[in-house]
N, C-alpha and C. Protein backbone atom coordinates (compact mmCIF):
# COMPACT_ATOMS: atom_id res chain seq x y z
N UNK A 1 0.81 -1.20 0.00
CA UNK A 1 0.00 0.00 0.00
C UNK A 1 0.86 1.26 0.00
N UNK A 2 2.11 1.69 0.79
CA UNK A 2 2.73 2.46 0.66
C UNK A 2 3.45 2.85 -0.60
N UNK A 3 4.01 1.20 -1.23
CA UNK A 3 4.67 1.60 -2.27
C UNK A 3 3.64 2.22 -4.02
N UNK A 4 2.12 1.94 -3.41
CA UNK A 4 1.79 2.24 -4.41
C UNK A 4 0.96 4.30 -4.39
N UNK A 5 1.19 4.07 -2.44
CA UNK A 5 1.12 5.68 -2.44
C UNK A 5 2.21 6.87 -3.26
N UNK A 6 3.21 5.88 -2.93
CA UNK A 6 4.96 6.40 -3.12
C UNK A 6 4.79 6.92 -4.40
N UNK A 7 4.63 6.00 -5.16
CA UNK A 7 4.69 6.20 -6.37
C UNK A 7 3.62 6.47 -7.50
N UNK A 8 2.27 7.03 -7.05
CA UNK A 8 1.52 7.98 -7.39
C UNK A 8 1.90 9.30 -7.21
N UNK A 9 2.59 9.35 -5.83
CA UNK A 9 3.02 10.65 -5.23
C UNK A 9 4.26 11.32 -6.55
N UNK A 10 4.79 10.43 -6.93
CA UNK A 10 6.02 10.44 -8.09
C UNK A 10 5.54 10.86 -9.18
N UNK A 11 4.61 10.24 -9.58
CA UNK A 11 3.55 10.39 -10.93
C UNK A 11 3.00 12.06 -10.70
N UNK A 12 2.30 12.20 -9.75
CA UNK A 12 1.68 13.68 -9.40
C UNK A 12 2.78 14.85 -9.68
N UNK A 13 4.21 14.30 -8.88
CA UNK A 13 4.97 15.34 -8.87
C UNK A 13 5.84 15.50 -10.40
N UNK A 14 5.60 14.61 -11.25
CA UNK A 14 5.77 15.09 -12.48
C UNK A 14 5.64 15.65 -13.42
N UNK A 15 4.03 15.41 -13.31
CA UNK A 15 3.55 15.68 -13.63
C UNK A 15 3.07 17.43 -13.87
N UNK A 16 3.37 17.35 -12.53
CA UNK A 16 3.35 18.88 -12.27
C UNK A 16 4.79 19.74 -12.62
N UNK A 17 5.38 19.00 -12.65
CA UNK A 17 7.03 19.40 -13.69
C UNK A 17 6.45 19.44 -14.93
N UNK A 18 6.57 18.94 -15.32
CA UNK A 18 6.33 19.09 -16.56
C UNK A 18 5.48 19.89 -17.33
N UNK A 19 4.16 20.13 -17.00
CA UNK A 19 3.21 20.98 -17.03
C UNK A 19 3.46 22.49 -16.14
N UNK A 20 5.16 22.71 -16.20
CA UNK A 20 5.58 23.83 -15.32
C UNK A 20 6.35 23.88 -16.59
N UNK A 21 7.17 23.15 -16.92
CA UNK A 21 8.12 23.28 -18.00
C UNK A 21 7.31 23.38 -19.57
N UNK A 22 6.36 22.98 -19.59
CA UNK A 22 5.75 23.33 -20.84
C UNK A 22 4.98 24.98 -20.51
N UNK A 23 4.81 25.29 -19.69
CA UNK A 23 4.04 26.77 -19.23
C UNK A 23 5.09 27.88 -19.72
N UNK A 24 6.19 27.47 -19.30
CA UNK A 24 8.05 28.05 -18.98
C UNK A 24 8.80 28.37 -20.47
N UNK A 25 8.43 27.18 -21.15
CA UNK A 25 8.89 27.24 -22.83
C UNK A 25 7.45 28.21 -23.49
N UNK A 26 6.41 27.90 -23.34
CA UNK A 26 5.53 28.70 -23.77
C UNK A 26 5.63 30.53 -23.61
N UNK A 27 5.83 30.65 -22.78
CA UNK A 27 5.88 32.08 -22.21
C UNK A 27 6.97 32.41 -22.73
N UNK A 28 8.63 31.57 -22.74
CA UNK A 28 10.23 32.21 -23.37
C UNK A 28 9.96 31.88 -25.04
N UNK A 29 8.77 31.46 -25.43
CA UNK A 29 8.41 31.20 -27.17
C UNK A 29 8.05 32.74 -27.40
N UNK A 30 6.85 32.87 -26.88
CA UNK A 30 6.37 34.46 -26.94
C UNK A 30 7.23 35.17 -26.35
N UNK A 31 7.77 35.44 -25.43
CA UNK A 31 8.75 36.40 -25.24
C UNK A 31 9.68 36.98 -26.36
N UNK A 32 10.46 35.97 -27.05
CA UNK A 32 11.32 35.86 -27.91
C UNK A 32 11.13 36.47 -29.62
N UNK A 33 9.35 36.32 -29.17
CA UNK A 33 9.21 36.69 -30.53
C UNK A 33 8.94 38.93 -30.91
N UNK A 34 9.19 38.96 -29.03
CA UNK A 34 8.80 40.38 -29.26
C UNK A 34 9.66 41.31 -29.26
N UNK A 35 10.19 42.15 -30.54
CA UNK A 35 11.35 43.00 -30.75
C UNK A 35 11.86 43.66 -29.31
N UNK A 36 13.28 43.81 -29.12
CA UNK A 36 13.91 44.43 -28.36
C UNK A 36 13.18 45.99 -27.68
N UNK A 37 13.76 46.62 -28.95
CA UNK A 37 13.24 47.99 -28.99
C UNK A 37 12.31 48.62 -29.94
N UNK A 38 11.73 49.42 -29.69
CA UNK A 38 10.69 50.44 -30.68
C UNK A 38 11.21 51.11 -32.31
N UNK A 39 10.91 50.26 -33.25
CA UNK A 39 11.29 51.05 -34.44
C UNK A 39 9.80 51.83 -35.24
N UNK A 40 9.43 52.88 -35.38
CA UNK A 40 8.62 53.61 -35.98
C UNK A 40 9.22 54.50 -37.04
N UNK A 41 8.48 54.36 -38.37
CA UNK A 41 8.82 54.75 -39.55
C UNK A 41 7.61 56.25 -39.15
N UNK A 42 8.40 57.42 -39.66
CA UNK A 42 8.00 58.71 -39.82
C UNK A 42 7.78 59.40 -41.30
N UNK A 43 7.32 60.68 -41.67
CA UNK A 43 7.17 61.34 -42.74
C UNK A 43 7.17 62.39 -42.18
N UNK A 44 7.95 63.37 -42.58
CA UNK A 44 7.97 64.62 -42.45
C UNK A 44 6.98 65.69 -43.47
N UNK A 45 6.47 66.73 -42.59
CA UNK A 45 5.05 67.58 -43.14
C UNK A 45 5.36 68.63 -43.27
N UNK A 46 6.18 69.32 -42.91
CA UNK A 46 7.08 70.39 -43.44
C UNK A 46 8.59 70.29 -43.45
N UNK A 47 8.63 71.67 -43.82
CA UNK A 47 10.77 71.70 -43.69
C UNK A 47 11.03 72.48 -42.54
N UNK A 48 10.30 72.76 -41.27
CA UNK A 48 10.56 72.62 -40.67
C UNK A 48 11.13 71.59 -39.09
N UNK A 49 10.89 70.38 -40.01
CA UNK A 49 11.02 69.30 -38.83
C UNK A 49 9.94 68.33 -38.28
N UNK A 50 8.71 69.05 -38.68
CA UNK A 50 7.44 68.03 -37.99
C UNK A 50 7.36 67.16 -38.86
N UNK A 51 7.16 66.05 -37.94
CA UNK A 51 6.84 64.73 -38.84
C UNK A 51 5.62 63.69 -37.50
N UNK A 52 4.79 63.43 -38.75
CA UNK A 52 3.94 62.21 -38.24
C UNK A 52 4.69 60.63 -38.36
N UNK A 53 4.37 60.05 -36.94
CA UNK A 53 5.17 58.84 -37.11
C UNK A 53 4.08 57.56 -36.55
N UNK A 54 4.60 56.75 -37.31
CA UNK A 54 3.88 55.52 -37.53
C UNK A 54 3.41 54.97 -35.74
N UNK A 55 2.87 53.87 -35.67
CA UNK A 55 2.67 52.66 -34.87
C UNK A 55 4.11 51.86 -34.86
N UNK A 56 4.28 51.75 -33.73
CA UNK A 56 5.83 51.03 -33.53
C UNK A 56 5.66 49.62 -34.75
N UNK A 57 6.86 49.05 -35.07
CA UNK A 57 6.25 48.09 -36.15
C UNK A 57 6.71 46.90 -35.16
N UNK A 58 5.93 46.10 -35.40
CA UNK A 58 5.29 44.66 -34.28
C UNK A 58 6.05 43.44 -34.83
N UNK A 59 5.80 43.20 -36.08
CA UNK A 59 6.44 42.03 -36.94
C UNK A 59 7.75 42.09 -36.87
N UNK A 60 7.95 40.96 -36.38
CA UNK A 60 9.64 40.66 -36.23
C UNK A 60 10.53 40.41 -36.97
N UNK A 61 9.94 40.36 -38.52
CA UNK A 61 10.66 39.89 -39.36
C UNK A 61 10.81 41.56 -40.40
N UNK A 62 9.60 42.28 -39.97
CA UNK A 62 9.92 43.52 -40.65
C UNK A 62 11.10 44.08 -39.92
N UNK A 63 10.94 44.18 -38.97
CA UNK A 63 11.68 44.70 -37.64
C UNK A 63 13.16 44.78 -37.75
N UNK A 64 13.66 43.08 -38.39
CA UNK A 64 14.57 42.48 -38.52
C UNK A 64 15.11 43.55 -39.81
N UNK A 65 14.11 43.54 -40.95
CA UNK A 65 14.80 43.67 -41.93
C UNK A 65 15.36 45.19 -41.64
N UNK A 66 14.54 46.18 -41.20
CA UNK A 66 15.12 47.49 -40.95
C UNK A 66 16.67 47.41 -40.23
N UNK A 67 16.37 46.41 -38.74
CA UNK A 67 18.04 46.62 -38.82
C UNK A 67 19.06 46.38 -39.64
N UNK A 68 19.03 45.36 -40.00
CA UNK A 68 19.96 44.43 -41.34
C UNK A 68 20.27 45.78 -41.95
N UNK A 69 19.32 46.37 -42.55
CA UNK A 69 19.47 47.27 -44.19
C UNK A 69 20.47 48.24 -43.11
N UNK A 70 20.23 49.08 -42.26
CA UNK A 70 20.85 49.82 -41.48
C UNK A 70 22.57 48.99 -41.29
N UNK A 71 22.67 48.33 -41.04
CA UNK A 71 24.03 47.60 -40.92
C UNK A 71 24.62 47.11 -41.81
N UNK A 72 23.71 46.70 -42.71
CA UNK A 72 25.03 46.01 -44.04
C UNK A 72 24.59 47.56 -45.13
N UNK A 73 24.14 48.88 -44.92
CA UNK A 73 23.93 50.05 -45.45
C UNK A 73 25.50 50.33 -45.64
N UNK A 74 26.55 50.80 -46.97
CA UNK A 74 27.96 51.28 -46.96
C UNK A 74 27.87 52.95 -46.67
N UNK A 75 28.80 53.20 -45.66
CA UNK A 75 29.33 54.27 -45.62
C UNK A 75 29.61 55.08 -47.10
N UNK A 76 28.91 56.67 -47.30
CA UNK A 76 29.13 57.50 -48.53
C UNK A 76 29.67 58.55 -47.91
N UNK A 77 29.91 59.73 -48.77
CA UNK A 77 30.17 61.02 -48.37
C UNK A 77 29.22 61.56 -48.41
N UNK A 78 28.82 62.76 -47.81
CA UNK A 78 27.30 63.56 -47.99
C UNK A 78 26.84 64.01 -48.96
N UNK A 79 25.80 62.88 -49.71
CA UNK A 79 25.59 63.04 -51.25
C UNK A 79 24.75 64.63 -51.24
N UNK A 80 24.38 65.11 -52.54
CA UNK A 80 23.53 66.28 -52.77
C UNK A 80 22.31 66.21 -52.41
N UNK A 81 21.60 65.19 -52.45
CA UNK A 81 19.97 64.90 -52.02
C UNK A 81 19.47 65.25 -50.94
N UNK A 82 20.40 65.25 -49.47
CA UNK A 82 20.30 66.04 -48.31
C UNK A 82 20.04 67.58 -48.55
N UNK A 83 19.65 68.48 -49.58
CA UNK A 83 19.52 69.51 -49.49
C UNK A 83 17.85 69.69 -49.73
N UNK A 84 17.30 68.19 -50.09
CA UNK A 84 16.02 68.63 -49.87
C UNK A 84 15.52 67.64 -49.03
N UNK A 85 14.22 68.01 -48.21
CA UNK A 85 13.30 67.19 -47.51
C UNK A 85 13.44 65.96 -47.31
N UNK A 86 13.77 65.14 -46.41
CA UNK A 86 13.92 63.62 -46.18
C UNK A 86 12.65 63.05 -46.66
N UNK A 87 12.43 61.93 -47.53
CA UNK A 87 11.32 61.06 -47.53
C UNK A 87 10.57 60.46 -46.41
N UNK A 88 11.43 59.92 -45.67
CA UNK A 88 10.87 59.41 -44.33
C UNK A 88 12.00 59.44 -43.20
N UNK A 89 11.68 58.65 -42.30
CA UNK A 89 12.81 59.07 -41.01
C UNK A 89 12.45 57.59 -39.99
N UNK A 90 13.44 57.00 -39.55
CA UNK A 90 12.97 55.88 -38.59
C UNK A 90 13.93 56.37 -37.43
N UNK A 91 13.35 55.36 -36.03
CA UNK A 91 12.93 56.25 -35.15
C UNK A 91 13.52 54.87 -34.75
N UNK A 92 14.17 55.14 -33.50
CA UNK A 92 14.59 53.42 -32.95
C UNK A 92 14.80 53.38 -31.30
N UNK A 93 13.77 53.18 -30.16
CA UNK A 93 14.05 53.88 -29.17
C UNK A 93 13.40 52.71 -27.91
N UNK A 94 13.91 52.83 -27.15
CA UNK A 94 13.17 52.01 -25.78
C UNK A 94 12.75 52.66 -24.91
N UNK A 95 11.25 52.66 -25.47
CA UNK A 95 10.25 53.68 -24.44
C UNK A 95 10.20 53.64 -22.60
N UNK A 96 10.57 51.93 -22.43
CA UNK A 96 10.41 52.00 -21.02
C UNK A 96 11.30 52.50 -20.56
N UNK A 97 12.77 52.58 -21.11
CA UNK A 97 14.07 53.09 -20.47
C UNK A 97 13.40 54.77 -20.63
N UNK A 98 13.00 55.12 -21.51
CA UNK A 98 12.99 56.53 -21.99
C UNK A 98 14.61 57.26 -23.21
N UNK A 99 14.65 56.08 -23.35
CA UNK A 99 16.07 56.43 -24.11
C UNK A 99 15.94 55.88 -25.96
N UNK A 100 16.23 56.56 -26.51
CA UNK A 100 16.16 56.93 -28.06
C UNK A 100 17.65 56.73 -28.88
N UNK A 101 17.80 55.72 -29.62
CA UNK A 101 19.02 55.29 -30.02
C UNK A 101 19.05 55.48 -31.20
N UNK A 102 18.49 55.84 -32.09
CA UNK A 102 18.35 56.18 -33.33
C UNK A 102 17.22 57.42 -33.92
N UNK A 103 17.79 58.17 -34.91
CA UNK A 103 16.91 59.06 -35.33
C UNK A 103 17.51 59.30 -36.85
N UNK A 104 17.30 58.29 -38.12
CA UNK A 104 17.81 58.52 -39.14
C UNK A 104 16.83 58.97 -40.23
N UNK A 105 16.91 59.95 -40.97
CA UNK A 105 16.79 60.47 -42.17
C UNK A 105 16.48 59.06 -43.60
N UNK A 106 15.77 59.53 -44.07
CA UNK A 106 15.76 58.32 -45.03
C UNK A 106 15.08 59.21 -46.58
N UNK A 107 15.90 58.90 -47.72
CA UNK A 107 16.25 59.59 -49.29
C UNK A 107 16.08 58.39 -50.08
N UNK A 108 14.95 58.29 -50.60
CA UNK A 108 14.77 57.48 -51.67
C UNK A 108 15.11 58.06 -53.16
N UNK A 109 16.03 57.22 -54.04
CA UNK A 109 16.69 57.89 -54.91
C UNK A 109 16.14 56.36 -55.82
N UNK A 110 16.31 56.80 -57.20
CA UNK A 110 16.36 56.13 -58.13
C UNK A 110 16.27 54.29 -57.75
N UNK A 111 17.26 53.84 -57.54
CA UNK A 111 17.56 52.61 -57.40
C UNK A 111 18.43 52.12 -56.11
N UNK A 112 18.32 53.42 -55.31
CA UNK A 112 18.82 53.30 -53.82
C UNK A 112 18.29 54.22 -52.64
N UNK A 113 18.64 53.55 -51.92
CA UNK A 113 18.10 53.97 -50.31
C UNK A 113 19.32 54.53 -49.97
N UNK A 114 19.12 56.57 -49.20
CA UNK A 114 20.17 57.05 -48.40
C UNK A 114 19.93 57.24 -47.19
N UNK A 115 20.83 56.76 -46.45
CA UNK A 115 20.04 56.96 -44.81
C UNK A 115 21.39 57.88 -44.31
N UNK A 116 20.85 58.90 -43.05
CA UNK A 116 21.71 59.85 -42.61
C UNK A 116 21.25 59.34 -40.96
N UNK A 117 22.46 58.96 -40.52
CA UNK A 117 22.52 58.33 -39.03
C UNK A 117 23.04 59.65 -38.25
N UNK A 118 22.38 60.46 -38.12
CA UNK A 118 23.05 61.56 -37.25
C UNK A 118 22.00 62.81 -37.57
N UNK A 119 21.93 64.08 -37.13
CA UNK A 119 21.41 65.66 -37.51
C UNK A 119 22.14 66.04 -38.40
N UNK A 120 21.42 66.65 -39.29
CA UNK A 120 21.98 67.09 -40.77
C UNK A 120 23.09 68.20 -40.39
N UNK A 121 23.00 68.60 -39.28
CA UNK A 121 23.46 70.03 -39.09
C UNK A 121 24.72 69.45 -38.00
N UNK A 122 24.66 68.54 -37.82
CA UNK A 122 25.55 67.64 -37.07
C UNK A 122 27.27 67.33 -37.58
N UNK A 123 28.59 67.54 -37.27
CA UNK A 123 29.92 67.21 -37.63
C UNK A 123 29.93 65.82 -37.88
N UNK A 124 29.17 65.02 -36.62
CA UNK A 124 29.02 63.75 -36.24
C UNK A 124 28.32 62.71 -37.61
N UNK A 125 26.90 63.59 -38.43
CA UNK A 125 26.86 62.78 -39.56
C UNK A 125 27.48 62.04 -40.09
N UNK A 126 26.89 60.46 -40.59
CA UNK A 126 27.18 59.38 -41.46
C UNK A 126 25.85 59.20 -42.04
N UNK A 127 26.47 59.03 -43.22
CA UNK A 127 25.50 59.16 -44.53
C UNK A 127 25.71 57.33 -44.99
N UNK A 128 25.05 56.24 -45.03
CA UNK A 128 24.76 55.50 -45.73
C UNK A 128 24.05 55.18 -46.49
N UNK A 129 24.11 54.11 -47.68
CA UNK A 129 23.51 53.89 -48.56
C UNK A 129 23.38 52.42 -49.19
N UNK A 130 22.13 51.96 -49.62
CA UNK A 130 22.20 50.44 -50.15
C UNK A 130 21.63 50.93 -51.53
N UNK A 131 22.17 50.16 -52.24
CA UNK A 131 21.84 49.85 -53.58
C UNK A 131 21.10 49.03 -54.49
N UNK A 132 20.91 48.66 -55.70
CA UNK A 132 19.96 47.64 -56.14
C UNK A 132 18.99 46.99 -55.81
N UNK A 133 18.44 46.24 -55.90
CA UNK A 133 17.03 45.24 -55.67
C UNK A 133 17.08 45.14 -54.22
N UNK A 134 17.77 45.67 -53.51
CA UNK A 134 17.90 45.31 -51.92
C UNK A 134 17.38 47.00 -51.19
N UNK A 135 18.00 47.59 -52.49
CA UNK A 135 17.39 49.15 -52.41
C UNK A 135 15.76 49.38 -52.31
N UNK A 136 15.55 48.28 -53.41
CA UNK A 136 13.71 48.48 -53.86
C UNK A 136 13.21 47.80 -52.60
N UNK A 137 13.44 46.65 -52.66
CA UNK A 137 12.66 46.29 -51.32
C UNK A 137 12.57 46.91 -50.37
N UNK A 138 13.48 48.06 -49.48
CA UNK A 138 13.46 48.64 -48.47
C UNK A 138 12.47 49.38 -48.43
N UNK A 139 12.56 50.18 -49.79
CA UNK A 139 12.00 51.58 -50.02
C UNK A 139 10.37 50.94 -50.19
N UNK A 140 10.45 50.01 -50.41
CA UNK A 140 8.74 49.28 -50.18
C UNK A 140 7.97 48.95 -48.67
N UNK A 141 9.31 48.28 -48.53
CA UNK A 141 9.38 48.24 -46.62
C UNK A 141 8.75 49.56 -45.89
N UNK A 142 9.81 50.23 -46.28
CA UNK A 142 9.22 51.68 -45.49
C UNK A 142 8.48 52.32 -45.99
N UNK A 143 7.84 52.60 -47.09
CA UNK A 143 6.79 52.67 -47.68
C UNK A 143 5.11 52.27 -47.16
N UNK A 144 5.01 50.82 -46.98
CA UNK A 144 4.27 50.17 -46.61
C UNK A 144 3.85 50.37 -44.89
N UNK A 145 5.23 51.13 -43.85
CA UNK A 145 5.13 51.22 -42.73
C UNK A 145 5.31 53.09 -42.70
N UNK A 146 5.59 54.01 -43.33
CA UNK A 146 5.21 55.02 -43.69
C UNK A 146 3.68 55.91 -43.43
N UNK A 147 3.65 56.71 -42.60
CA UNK A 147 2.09 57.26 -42.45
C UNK A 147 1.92 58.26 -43.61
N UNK A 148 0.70 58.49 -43.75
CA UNK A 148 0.52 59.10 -45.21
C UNK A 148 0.60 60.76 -44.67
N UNK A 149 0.76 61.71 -45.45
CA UNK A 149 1.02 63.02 -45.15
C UNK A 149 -0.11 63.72 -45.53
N UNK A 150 -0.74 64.02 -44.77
CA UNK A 150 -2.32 64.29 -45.49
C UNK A 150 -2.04 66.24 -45.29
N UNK A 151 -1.41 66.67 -44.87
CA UNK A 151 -1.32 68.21 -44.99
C UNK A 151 -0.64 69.05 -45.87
N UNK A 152 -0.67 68.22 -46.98
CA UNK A 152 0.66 68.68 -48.30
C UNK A 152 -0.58 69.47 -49.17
């Protein structure tokens, strides 16, 4: 009789492991799938600086691609296109800290994407740029996550 208490008692307590460890992977599944920090795609409404900016973007795989393009983006010199109006602007920041790690400029050109990682008016400016079919897709990317400018 004991040994068959014993070892129900064994069965129970596994049971309850396990159904702790499946709770445990469930919750670090969803966790994992939710971006670090806040990226929001902007449009600027005048030349003075105001810009409407998107809904933080949620999808992790969009999310993904904005950083990528930002990192494998090559270093340019400060092309001419900076003398007019940025197309859009992304925004890269961790609201709960209250801290803002990015604020880049974004120049859709012909068959490439220019991004300005710094204030135009800034020494500190870096001007990057991607090129070709990797160009188009972006500029669709941000496009698609882009708020529309309804005061033009």
């Amino acid at each position: 009789m004991k040994k068959l208490k014993s070892s129900s008692f064994i069965i129970i307590i596994m049971s309850v492991v396990i159904l702790l460890l499946l709770g445990l992977s469930c919750y670090l599944f969803n966790e994992s799938r939710k971006p670090d920090y806040k990226i929001a795609i902007g449009t600027y409404t005048n030349k003075y600086g105001d810009r409407l900016i998107s809904y933080p973007i949620s999808n992790k795989e969009d999310y993904r691609a904005i950083l990528f393009a930002l990192i494998n983006a090559n270093s340019i010199e400060e092309p001419a296109i900076i003398s007019k109006l940025p197309d859009a602007s992304i925004l890269i920041s961790d609201s709960k800290q209250g801290v803002g790690y990015l604020d880049a400029d974004v120049w859709f050109a012909e068959d490439k994407v220019i991004f300005n990682l710094g204030e135009k008016n800034n020494i500190d400016s870096n001007y990057k740029v991607i090129n070709g079919e990797y160009a188009k897709y972006i500029n669709e990317f941000i496009s698609k996550y882009k708020p529309e400018n309804n005061f033009d």
